[in-house]
Protein backbone atom coordinates (compact mmCIF):
# COMPACT_ATOMS: atom_id res chain seq x y z
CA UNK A 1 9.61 80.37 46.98
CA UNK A 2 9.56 80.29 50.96
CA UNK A 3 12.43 80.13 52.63
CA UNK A 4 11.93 76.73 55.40
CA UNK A 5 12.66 78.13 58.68
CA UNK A 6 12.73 74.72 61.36
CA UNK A 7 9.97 74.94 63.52
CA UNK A 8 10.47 71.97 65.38
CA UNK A 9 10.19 72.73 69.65
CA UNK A 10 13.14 71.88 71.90
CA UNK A 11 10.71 68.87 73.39
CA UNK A 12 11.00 67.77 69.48
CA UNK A 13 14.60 68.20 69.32
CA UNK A 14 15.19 66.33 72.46
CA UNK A 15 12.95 63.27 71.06
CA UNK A 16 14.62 63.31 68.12
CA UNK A 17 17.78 62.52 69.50
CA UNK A 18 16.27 59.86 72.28
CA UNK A 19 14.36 58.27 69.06
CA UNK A 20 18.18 57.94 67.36
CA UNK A 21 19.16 56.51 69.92
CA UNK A 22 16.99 53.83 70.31
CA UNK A 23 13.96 54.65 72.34
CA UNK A 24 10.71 54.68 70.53
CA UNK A 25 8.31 57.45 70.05
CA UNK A 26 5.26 57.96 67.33
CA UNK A 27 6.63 60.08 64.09
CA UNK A 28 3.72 62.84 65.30
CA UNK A 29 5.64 63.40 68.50
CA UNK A 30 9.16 64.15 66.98
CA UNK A 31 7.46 66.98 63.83
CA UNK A 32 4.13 69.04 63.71
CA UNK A 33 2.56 68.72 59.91
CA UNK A 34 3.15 72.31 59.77
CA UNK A 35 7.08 71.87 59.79
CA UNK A 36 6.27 68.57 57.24
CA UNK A 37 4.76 70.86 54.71
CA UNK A 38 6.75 74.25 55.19
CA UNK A 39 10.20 71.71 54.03
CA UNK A 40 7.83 70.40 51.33
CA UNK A 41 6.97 73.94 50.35
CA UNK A 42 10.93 75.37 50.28
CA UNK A 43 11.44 72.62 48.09
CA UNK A 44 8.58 72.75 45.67
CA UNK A 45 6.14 75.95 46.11
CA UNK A 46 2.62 76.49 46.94
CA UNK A 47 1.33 75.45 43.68
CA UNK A 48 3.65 72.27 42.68
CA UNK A 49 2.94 70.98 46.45
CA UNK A 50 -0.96 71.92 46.50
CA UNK A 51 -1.15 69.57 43.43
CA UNK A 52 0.46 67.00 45.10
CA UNK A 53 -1.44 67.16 48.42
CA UNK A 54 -4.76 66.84 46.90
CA UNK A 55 -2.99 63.50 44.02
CA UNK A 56 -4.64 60.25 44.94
CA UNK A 57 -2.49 57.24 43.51
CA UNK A 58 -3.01 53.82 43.68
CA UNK A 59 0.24 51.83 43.97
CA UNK A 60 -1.02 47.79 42.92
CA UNK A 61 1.62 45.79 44.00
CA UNK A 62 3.97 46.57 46.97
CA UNK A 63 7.21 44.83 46.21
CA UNK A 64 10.49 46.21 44.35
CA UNK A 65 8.51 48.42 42.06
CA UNK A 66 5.56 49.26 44.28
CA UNK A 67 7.60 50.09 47.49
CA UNK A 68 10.55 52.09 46.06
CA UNK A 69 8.01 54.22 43.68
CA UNK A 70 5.09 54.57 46.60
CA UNK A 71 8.12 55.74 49.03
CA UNK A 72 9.45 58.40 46.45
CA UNK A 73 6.25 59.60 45.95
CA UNK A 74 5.37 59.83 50.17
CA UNK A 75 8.94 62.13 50.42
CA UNK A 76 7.52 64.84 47.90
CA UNK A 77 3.89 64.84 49.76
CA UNK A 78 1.86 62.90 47.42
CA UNK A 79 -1.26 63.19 49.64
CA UNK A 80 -3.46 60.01 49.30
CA UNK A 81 -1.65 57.07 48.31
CA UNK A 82 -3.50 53.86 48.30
CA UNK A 83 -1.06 50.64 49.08
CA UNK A 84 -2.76 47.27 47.18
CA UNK A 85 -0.98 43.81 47.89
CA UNK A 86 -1.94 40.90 48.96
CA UNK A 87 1.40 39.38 50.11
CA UNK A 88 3.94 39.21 52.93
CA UNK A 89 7.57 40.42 53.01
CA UNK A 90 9.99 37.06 52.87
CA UNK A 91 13.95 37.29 52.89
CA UNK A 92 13.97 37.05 49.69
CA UNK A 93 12.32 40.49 49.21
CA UNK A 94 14.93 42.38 50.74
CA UNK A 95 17.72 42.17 48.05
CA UNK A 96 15.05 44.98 46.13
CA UNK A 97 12.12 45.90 47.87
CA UNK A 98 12.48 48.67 50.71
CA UNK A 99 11.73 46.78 53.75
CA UNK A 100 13.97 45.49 56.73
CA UNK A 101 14.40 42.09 57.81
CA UNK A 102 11.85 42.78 61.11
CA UNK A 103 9.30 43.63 58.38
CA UNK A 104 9.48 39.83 57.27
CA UNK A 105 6.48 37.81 57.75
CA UNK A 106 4.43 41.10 57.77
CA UNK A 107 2.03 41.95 55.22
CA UNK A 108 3.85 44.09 52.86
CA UNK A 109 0.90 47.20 53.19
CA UNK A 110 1.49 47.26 56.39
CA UNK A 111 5.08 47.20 56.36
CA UNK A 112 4.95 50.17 53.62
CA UNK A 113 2.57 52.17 55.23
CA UNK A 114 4.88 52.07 58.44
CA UNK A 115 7.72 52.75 56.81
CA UNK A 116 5.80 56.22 54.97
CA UNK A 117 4.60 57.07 58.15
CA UNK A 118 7.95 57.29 59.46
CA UNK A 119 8.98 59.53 56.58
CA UNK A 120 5.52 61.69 56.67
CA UNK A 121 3.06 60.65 59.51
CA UNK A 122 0.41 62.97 58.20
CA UNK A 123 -0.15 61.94 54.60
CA UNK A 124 -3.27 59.62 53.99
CA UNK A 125 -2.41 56.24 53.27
CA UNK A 126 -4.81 53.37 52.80
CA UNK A 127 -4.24 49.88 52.76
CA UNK A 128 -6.07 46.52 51.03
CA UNK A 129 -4.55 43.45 51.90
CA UNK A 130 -5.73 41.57 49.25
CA UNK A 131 -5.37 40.27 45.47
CA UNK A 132 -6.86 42.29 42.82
CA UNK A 133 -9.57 40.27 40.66
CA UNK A 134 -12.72 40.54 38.17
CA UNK A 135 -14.45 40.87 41.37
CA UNK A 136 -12.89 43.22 42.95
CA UNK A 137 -11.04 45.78 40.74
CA UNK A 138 -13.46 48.65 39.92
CA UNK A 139 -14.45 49.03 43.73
CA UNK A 140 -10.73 48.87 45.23
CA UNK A 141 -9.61 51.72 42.26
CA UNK A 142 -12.92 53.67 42.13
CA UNK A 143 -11.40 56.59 44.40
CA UNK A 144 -8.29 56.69 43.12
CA UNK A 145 -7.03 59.64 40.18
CA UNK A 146 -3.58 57.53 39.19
CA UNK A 147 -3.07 54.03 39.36
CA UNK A 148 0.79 52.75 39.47
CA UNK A 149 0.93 48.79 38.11
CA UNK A 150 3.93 47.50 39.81
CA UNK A 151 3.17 43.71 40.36
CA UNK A 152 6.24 40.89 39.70
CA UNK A 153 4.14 38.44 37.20
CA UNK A 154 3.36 39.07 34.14
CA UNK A 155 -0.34 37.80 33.84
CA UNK A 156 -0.94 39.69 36.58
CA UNK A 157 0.66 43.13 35.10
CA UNK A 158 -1.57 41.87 31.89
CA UNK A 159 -4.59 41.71 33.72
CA UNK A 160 -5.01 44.75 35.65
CA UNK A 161 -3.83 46.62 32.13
CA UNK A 162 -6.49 45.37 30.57
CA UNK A 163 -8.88 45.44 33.76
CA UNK A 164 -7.97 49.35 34.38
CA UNK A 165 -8.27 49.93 30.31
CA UNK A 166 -11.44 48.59 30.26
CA UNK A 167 -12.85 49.55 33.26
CA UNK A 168 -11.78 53.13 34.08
CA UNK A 169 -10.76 54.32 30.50
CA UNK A 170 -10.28 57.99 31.59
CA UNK A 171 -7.99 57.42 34.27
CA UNK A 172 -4.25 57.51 34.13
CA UNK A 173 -2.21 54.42 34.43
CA UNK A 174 1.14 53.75 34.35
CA UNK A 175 2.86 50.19 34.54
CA UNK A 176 6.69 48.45 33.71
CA UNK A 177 8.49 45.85 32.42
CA UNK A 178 11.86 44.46 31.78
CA UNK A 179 13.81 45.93 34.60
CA UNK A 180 15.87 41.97 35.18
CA UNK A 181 19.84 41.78 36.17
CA UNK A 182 21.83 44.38 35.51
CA UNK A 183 22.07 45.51 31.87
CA UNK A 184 22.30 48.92 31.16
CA UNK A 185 20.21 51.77 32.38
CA UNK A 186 20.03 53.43 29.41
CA UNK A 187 17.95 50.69 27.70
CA UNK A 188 15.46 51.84 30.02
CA UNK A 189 12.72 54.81 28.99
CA UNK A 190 9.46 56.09 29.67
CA UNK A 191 6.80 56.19 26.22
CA UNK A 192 3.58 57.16 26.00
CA UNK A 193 1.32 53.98 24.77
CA UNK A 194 -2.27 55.62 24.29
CA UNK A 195 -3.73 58.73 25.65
CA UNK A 196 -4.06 57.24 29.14
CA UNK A 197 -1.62 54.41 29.34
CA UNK A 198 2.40 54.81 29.80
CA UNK A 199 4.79 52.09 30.08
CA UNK A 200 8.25 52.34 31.78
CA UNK A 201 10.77 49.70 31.53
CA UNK A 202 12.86 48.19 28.55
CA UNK A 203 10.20 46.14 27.36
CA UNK A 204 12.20 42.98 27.22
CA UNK A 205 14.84 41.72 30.11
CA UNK A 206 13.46 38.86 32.05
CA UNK A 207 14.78 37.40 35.00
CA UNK A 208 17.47 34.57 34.72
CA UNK A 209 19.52 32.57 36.49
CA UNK A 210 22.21 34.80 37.78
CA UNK A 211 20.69 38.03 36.33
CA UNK A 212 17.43 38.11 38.67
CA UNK A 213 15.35 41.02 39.78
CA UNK A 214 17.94 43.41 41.86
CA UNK A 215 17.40 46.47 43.56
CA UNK A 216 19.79 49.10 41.11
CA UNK A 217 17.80 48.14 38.15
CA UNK A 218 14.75 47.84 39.49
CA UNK A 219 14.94 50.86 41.04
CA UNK A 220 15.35 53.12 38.19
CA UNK A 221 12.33 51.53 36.86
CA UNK A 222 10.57 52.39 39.69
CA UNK A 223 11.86 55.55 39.52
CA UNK A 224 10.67 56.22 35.98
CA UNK A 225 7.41 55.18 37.40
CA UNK A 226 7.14 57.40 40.24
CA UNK A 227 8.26 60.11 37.86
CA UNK A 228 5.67 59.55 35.21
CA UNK A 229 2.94 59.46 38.42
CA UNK A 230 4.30 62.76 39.33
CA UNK A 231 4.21 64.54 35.68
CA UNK A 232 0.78 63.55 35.37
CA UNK A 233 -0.31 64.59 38.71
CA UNK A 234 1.57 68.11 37.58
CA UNK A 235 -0.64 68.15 34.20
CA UNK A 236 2.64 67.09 32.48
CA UNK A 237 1.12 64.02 29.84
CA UNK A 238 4.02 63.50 27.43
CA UNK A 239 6.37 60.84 28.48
């Protein structure tokens, strides 16, 4: 495995340190996509990260699930990530989802694609601002190899199941439920459902009044998601 030697110029350096302080510069001016991949390729190899440059995963729904797993899978160099929500970030978002309190009031692909591009500015990372319906479904997720269901409601996690089952029966989709309050974390596993479908979660734990949705638990859900998207992409297909 390479060894990462920093290739970043002193002009880098310096903006660095002006950017951490306050001053505002584009992520492209602070690292070169050469010094991106050569950490990415320390960490992982040639043939792990090649993989995972050429993965295109769909991430449908952008709050505590969709954010957390689409920003795990932007730090290992997942290179086409497609960001599908039609909502905006409220305060009420930020007790889970990975978003700051100026992102409130912004649509949340936006806000997620800004955040990844300050974490990798040269991965591709389309955006649809928009709810996912009959109409719709089999054009937004014809380009796309993985699809990660991460909505909050559950008719809406039903239907695109069903929509992606039916529809594109040979790709690979992954969803979750019961991730609520604050039960245990070992409840929660990865299983494979049919050849093409996985389901992360504990299957069960709704929200309730004083056990809602909150970011530890639904975080390792995510995780498990974001994990499962990166086996497959790997040619790993057992949960």
């Amino acid at each position: 495995m390479a060894e990462f030697i920093p290739s970043a110029t002193p002009e880098q350096i310096d903006k660095r340190a002006r950017a951490f302080a306050g001053e505002h510069f584009d992520a492209k001016e602070l690292v070169s996509e050469k010094e991106v991949r050569d950490a990415l390729l320390e960490r992982h190899g040639e043939q792990t990260q090649s993989k995972l440059d050429a993965a295109r995963v769909a991430i449908c729904g952008c709050g505590g699930l969709g954010s957390t797993a689409a920003i795990a899978l932007a730090r290992i160099g997942v290179g086409h990530l497609h960001l599908i929500d039609f909502d905006v970030v409220d305060m009420t978002n930020l007790n889970r989802q990975q978003y700051f309190v100026w992102h409130v009031g912004q649509p949340k692909v936006t806000a997620l694609k800004s955040i990844i591009y300050n974490i990798n500015p040269y991965l591709d990372v389309r955006v649809d601002n928009v709810k996912v319906t009959d109409d719709n479904v089999r054009e937004l997720l014809a380009d796309d190899d993985i699809i990660a269901e991460c909505f909050d409601v559950p008719e809406n996690k039903t239907f695109l199941v069903n929509a992606v089952l039916e529809n594109f029966p040979d790709k690979k989709l992954v969803s979750a439920s019961g991730m609520a309050g604050y039960r245990s974390s070992n409840l929660i596993s990865t299983r494979r459902v049919s050849k093409n479908f996985y389901f992360c979660g504990d299957g069960e734990t709704a929200p309730k009044p004083g056990a809602g949705l909150m970011a530890p638990r639904v975080g390792v859900v995510s995780c498990h998601e974001s994990n499962m998207v990166t086996r497959l992409i790997l040619g790993e297909e057992d949960a």
